[in-house]
ModelCIF file with pLDDT and N, C-alpha, C, O atoms, coordinates in Angstrom:
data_MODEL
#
_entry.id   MODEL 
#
_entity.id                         1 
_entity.type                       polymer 
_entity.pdbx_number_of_molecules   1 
#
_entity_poly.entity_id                      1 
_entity_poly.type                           'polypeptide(L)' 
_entity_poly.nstd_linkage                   no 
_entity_poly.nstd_monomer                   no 
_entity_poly.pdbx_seq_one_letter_code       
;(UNK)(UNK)(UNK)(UNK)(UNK)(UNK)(UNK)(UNK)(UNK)(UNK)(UNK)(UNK)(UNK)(UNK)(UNK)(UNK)
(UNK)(UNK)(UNK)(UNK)(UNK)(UNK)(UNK)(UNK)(UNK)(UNK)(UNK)(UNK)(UNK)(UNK)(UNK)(UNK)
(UNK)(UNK)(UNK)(UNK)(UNK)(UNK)(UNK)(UNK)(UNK)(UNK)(UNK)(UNK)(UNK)
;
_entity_poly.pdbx_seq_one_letter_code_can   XXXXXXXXXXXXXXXXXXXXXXXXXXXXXXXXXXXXXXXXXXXXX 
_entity_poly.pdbx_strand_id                 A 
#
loop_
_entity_poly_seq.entity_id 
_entity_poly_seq.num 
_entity_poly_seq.mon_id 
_entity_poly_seq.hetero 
1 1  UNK n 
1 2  UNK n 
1 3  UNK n 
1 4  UNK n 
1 5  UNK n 
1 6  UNK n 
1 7  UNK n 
1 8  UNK n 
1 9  UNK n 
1 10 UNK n 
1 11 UNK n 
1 12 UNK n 
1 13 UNK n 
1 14 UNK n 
1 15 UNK n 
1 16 UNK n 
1 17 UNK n 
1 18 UNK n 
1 19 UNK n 
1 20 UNK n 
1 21 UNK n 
1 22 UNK n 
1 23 UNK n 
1 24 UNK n 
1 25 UNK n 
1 26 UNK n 
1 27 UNK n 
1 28 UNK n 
1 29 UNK n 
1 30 UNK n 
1 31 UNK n 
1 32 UNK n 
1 33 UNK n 
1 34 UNK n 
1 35 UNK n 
1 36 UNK n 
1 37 UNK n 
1 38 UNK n 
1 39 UNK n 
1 40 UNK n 
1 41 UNK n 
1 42 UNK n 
1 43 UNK n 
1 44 UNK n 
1 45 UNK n 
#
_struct_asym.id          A 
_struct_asym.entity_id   1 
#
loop_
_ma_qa_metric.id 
_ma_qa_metric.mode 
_ma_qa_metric.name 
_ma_qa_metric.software_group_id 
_ma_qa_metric.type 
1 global pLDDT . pLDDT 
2 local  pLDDT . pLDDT 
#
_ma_qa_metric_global.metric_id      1 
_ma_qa_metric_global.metric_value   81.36 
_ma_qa_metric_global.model_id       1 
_ma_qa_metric_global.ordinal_id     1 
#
loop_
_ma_qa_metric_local.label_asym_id 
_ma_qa_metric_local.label_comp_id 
_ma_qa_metric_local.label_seq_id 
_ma_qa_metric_local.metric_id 
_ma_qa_metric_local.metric_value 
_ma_qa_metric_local.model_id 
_ma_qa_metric_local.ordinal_id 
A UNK 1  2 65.00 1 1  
A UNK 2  2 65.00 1 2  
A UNK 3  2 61.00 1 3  
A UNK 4  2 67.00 1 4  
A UNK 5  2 68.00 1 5  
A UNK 6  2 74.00 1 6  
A UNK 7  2 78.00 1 7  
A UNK 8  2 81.00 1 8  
A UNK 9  2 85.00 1 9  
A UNK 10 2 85.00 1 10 
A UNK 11 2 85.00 1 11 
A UNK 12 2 88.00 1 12 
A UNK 13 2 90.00 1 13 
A UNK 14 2 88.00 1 14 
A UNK 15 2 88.00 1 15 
A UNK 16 2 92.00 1 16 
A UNK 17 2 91.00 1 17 
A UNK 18 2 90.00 1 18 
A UNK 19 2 91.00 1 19 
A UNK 20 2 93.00 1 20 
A UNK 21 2 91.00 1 21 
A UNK 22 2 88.00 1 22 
A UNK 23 2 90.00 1 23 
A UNK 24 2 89.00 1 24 
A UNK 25 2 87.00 1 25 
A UNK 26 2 83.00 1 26 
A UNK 27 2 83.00 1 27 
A UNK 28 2 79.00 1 28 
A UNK 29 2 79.00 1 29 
A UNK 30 2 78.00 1 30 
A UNK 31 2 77.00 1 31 
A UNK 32 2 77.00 1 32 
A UNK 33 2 77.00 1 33 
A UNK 34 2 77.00 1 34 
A UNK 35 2 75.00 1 35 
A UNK 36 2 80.00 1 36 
A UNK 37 2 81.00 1 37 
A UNK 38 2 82.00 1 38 
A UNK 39 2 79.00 1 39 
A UNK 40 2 81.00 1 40 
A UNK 41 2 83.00 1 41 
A UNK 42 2 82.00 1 42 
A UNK 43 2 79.00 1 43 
A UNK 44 2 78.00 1 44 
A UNK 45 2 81.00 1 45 
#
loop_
_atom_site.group_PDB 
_atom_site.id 
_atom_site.type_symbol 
_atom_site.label_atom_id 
_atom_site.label_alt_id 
_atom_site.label_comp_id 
_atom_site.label_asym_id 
_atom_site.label_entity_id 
_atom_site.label_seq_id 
_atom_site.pdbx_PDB_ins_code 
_atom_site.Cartn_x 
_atom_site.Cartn_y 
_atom_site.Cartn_z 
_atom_site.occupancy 
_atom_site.B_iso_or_equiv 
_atom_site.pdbx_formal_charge 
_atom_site.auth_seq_id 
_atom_site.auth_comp_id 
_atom_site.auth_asym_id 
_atom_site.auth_atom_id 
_atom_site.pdbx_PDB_model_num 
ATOM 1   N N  . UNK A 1 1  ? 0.928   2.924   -2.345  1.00 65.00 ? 1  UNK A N  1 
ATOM 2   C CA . UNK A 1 1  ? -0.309  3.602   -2.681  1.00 65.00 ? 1  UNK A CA 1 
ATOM 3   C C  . UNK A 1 1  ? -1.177  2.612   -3.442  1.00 65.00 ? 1  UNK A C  1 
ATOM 4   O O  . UNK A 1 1  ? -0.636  1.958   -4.333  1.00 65.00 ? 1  UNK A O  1 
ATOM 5   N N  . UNK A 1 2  ? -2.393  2.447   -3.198  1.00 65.00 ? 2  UNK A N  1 
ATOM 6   C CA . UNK A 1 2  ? -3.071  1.955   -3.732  1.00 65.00 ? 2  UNK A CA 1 
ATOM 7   C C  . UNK A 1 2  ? -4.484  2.203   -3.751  1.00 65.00 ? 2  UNK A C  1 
ATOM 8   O O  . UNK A 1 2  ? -5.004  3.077   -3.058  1.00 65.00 ? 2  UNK A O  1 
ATOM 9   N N  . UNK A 1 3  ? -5.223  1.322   -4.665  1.00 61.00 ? 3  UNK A N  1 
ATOM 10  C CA . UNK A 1 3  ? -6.840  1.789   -4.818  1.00 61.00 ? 3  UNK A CA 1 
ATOM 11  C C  . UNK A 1 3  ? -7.682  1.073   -5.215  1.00 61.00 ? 3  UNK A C  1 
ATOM 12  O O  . UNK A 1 3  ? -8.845  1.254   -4.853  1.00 61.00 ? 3  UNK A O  1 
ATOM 13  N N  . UNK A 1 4  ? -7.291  -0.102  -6.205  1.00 67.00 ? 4  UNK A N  1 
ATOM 14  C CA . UNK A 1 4  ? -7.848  -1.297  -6.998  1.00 67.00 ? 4  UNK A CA 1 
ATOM 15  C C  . UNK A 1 4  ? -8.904  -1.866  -6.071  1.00 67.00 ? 4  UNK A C  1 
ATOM 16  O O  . UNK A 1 4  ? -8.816  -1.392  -4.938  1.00 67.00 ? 4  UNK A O  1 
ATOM 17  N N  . UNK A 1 5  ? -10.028 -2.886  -6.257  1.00 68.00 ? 5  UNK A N  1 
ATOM 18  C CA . UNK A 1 5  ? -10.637 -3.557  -5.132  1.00 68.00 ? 5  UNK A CA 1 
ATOM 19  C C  . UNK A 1 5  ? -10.395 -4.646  -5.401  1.00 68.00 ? 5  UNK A C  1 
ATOM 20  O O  . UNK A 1 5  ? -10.296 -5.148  -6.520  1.00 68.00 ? 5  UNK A O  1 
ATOM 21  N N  . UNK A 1 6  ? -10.227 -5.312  -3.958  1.00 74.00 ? 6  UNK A N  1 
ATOM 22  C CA . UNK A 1 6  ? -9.676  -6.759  -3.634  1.00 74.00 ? 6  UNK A CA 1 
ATOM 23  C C  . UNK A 1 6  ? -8.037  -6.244  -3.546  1.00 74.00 ? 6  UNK A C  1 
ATOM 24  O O  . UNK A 1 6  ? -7.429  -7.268  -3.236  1.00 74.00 ? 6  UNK A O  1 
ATOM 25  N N  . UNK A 1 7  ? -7.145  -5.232  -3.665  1.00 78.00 ? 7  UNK A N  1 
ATOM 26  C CA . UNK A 1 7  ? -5.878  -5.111  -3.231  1.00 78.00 ? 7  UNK A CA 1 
ATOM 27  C C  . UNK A 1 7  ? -5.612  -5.294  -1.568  1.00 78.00 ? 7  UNK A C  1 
ATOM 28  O O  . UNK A 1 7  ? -4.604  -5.884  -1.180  1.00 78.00 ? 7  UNK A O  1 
ATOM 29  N N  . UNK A 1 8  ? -6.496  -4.798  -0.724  1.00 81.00 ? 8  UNK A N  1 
ATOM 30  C CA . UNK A 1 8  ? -6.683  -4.714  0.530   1.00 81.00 ? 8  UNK A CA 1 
ATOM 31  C C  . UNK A 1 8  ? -5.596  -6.202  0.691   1.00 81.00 ? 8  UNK A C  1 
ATOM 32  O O  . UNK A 1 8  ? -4.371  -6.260  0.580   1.00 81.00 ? 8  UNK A O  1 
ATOM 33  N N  . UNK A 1 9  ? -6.569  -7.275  0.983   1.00 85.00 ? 9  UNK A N  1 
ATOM 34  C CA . UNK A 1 9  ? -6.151  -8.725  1.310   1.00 85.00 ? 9  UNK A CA 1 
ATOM 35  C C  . UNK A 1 9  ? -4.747  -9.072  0.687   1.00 85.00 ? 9  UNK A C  1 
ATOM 36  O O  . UNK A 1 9  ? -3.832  -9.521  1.377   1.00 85.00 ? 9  UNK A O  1 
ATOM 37  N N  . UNK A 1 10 ? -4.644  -8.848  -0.589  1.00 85.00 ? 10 UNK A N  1 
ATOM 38  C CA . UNK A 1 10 ? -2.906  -9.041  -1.172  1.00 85.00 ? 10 UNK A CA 1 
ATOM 39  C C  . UNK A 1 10 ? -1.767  -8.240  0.025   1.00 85.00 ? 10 UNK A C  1 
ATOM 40  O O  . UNK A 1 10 ? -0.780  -8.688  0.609   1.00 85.00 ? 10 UNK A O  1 
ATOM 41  N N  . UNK A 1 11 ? -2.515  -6.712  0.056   1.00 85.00 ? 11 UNK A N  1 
ATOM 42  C CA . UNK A 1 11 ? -1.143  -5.924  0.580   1.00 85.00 ? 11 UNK A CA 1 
ATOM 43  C C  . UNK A 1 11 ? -1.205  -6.376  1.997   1.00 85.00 ? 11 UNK A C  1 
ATOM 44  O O  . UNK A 1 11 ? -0.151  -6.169  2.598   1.00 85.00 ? 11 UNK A O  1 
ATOM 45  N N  . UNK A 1 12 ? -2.158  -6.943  2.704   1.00 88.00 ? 12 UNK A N  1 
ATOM 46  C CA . UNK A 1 12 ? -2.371  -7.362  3.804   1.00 88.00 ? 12 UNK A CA 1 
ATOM 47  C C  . UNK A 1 12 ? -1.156  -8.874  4.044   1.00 88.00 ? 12 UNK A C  1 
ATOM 48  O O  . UNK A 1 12 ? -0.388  -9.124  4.973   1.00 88.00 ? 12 UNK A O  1 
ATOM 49  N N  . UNK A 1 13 ? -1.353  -9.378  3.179   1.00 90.00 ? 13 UNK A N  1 
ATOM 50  C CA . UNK A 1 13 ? -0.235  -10.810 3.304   1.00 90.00 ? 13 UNK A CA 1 
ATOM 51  C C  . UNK A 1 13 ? 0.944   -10.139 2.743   1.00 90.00 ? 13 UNK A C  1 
ATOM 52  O O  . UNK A 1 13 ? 1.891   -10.819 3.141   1.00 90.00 ? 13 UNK A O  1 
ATOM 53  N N  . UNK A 1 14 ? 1.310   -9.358  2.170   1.00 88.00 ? 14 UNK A N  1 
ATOM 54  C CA . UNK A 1 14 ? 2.531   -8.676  1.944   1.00 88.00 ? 14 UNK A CA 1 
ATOM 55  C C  . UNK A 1 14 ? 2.640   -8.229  3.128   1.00 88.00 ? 14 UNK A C  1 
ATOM 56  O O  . UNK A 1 14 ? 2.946   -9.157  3.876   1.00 88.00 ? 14 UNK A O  1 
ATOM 57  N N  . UNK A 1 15 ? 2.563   -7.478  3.545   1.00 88.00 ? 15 UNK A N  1 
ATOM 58  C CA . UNK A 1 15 ? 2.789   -6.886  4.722   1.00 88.00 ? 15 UNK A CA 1 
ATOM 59  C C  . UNK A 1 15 ? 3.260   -7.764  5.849   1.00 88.00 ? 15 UNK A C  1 
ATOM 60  O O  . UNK A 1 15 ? 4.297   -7.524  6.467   1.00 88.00 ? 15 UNK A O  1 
ATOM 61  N N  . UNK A 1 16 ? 2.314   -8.994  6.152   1.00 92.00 ? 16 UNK A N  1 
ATOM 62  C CA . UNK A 1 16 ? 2.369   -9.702  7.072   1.00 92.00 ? 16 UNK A CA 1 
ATOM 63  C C  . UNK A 1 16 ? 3.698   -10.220 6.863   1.00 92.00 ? 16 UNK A C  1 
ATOM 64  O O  . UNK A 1 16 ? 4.476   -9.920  7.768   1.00 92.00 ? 16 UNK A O  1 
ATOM 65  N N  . UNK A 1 17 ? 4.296   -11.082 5.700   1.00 91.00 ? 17 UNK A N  1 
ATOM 66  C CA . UNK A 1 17 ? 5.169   -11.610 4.870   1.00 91.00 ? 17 UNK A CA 1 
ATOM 67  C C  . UNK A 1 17 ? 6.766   -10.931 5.515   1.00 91.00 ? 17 UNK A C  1 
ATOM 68  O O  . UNK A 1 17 ? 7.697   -11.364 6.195   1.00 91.00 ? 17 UNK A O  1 
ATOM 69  N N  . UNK A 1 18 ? 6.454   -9.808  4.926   1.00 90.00 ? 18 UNK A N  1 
ATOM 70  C CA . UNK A 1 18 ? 7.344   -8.505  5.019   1.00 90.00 ? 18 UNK A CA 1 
ATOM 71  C C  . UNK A 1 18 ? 7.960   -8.309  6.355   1.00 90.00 ? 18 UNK A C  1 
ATOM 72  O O  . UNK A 1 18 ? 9.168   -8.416  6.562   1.00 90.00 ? 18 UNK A O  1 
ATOM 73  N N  . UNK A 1 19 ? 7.041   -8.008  7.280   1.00 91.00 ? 19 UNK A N  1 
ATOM 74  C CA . UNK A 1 19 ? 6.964   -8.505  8.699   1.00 91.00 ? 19 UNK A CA 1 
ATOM 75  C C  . UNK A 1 19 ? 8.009   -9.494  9.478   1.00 91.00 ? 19 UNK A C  1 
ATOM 76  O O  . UNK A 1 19 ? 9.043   -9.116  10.028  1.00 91.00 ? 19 UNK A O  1 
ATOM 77  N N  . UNK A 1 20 ? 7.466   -11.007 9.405   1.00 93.00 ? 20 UNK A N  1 
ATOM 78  C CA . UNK A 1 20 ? 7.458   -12.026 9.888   1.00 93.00 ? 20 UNK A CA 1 
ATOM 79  C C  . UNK A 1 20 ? 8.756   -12.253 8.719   1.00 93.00 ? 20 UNK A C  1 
ATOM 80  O O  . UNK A 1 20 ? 9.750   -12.238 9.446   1.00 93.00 ? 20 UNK A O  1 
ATOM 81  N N  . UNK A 1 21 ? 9.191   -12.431 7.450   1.00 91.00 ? 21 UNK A N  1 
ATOM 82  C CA . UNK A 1 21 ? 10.275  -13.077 7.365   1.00 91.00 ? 21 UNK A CA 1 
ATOM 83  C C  . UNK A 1 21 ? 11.489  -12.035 7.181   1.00 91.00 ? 21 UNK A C  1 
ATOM 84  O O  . UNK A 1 21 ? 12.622  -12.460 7.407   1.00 91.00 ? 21 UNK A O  1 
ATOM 85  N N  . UNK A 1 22 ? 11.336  -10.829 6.824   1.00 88.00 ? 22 UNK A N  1 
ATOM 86  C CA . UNK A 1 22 ? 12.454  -9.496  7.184   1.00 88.00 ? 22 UNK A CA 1 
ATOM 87  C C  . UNK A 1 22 ? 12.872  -8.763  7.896   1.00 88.00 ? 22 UNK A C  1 
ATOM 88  O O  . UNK A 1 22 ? 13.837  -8.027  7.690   1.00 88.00 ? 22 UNK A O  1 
ATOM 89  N N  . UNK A 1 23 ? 12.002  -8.859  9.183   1.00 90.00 ? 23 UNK A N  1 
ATOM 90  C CA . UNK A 1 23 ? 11.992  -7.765  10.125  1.00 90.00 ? 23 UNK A CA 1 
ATOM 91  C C  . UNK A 1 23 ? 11.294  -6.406  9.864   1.00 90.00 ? 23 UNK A C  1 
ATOM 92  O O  . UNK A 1 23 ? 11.389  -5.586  10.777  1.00 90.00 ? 23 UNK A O  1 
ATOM 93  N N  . UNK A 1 24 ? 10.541  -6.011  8.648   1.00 89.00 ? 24 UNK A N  1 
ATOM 94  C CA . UNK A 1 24 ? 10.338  -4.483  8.213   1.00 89.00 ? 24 UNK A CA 1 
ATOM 95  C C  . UNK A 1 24 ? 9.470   -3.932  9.392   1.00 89.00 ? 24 UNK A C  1 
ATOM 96  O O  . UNK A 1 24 ? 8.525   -4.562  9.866   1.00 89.00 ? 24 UNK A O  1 
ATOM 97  N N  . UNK A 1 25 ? 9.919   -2.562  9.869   1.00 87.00 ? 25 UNK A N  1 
ATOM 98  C CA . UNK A 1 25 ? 8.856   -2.332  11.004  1.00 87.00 ? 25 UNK A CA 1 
ATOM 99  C C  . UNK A 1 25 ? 7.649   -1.986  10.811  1.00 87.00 ? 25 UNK A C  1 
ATOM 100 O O  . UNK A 1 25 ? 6.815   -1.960  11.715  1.00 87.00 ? 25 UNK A O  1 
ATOM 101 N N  . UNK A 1 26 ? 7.382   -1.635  9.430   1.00 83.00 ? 26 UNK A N  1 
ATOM 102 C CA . UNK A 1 26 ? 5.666   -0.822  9.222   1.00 83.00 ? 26 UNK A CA 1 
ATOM 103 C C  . UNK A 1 26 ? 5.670   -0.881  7.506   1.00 83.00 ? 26 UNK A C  1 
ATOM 104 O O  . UNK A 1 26 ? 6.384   -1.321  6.605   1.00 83.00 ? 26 UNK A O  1 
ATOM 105 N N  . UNK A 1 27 ? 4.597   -0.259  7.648   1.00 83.00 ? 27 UNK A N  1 
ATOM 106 C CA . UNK A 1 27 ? 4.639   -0.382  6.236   1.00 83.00 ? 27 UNK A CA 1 
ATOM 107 C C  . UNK A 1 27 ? 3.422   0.811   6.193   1.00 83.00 ? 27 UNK A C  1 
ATOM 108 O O  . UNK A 1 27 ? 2.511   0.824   7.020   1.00 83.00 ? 27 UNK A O  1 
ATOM 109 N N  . UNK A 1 28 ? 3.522   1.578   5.352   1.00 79.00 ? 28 UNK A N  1 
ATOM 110 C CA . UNK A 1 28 ? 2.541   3.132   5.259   1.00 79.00 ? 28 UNK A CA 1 
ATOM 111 C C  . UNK A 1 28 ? 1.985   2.698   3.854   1.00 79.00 ? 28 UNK A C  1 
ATOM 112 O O  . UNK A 1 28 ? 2.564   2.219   2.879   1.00 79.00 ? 28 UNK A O  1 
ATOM 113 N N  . UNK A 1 29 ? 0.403   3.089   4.123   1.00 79.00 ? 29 UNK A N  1 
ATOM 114 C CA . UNK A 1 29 ? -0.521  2.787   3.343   1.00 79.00 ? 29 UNK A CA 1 
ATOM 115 C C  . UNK A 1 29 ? -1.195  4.353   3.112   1.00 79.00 ? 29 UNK A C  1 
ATOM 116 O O  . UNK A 1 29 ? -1.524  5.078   4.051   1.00 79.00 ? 29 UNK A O  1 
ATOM 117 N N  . UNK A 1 30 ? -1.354  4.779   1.418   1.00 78.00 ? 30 UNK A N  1 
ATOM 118 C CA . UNK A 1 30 ? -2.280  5.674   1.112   1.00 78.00 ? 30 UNK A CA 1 
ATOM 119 C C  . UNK A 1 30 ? -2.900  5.614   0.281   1.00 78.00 ? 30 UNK A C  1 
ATOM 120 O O  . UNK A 1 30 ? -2.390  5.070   -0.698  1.00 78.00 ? 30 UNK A O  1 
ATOM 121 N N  . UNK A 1 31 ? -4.278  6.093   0.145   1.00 77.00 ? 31 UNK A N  1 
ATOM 122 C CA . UNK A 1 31 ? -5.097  5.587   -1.290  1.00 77.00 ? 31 UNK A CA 1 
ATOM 123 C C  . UNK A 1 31 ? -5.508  6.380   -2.006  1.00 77.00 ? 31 UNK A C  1 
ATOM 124 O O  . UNK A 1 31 ? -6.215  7.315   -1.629  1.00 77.00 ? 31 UNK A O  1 
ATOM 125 N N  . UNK A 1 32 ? -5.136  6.169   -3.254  1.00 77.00 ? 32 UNK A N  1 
ATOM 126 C CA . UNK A 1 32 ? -4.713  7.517   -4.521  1.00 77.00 ? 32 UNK A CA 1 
ATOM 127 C C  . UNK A 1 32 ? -6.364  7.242   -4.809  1.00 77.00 ? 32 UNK A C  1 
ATOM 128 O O  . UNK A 1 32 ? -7.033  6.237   -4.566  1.00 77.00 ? 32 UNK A O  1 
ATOM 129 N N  . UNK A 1 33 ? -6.707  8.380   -5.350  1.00 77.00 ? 33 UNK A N  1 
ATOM 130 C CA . UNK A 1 33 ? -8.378  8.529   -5.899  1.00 77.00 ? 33 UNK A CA 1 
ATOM 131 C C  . UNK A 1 33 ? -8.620  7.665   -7.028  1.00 77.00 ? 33 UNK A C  1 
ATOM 132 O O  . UNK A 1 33 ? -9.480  6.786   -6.978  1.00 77.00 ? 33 UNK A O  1 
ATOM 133 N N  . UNK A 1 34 ? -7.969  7.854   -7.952  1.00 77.00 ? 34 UNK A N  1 
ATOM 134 C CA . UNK A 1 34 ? -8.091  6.599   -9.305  1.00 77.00 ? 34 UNK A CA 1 
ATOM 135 C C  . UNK A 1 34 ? -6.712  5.944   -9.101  1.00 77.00 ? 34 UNK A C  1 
ATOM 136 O O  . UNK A 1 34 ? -5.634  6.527   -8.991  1.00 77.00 ? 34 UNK A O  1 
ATOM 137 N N  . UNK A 1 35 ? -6.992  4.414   -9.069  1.00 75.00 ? 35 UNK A N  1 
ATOM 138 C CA . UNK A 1 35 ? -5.564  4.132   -10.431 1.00 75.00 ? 35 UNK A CA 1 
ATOM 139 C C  . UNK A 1 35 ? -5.356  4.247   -11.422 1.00 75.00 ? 35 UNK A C  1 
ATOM 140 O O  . UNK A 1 35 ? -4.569  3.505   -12.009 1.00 75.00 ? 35 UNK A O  1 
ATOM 141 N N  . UNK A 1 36 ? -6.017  5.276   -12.016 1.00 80.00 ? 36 UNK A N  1 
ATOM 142 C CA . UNK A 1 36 ? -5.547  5.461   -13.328 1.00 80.00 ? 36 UNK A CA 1 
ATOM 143 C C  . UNK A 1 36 ? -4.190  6.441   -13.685 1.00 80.00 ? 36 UNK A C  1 
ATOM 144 O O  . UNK A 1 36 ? -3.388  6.410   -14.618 1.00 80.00 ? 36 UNK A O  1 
ATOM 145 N N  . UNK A 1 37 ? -4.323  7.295   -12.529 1.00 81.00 ? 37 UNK A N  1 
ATOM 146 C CA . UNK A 1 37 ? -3.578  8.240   -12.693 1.00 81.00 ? 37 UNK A CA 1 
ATOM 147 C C  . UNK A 1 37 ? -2.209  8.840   -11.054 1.00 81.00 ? 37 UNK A C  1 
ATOM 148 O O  . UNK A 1 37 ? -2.260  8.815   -9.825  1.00 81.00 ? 37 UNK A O  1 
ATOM 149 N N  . UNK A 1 38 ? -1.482  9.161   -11.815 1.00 82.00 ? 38 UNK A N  1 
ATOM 150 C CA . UNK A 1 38 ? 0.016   9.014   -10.528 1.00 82.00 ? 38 UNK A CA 1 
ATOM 151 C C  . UNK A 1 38 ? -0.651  9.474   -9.321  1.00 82.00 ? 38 UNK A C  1 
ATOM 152 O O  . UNK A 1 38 ? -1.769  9.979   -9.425  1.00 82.00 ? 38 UNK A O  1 
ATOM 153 N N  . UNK A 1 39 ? -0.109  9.359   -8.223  1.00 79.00 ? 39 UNK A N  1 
ATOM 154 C CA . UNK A 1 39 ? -0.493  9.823   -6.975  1.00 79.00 ? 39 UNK A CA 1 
ATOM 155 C C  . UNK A 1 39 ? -0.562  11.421  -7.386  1.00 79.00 ? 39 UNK A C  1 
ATOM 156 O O  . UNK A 1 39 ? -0.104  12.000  -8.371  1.00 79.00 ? 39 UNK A O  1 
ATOM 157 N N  . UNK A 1 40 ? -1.490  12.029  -5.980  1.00 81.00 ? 40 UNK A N  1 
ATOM 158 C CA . UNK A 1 40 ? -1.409  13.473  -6.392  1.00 81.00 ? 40 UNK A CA 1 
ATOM 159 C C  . UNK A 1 40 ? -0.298  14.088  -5.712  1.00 81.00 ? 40 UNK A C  1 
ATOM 160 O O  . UNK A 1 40 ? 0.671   13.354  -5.909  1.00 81.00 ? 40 UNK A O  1 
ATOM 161 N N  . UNK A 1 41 ? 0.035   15.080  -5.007  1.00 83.00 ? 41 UNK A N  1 
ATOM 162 C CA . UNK A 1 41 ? 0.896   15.813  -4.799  1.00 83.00 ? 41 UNK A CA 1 
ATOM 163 C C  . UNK A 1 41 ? 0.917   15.645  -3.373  1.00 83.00 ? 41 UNK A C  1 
ATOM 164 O O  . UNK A 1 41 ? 2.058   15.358  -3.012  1.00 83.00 ? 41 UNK A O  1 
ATOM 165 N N  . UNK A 1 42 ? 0.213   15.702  -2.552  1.00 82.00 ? 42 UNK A N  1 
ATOM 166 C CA . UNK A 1 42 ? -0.548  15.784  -1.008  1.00 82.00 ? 42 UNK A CA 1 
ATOM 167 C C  . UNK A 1 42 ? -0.144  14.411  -0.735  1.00 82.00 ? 42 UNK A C  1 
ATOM 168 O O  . UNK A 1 42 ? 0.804   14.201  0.021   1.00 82.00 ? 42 UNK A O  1 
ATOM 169 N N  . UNK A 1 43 ? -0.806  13.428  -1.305  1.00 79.00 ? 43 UNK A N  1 
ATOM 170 C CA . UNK A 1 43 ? -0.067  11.861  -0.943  1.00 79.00 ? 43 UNK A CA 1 
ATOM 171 C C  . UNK A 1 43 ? 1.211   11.334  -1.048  1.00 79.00 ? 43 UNK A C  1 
ATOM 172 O O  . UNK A 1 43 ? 1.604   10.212  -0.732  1.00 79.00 ? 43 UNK A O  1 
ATOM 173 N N  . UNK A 1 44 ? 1.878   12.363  -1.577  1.00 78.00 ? 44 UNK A N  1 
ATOM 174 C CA . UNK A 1 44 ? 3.337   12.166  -1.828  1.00 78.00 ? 44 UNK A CA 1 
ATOM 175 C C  . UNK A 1 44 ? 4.118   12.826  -0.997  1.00 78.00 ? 44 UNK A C  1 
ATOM 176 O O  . UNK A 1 44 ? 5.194   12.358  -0.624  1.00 78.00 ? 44 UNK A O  1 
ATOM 177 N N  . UNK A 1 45 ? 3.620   14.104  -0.575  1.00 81.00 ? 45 UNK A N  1 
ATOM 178 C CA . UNK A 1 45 ? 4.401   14.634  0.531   1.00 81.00 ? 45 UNK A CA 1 
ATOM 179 C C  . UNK A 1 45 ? 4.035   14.012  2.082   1.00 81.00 ? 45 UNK A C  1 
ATOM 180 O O  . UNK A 1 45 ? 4.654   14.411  3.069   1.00 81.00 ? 45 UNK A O  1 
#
């Protein structure tokens, strides 16, 4: 979960990373309204 700006491009080379040297098949992306505060309930289920 994420929301910060400029995170996009980081989780983007993570991902790729993740990918290409582990095998991971996907990776699920959701974006919480603030980071200030925990995911809500709906993004978690």
């Amino acid at each position: 979960g994420y929301q910060q700006a400029g995170r996009q491009h980081f989780l983007d080379r993570i991902e790729h990373l993740l990918k290409q040297r582990y095998g991971v098949e996907s990776i699920i992306r959701e974006m919480k309204p603030t980071f200030a505060k925990p995911a809500p309930p709906g993004i978690l289920e």
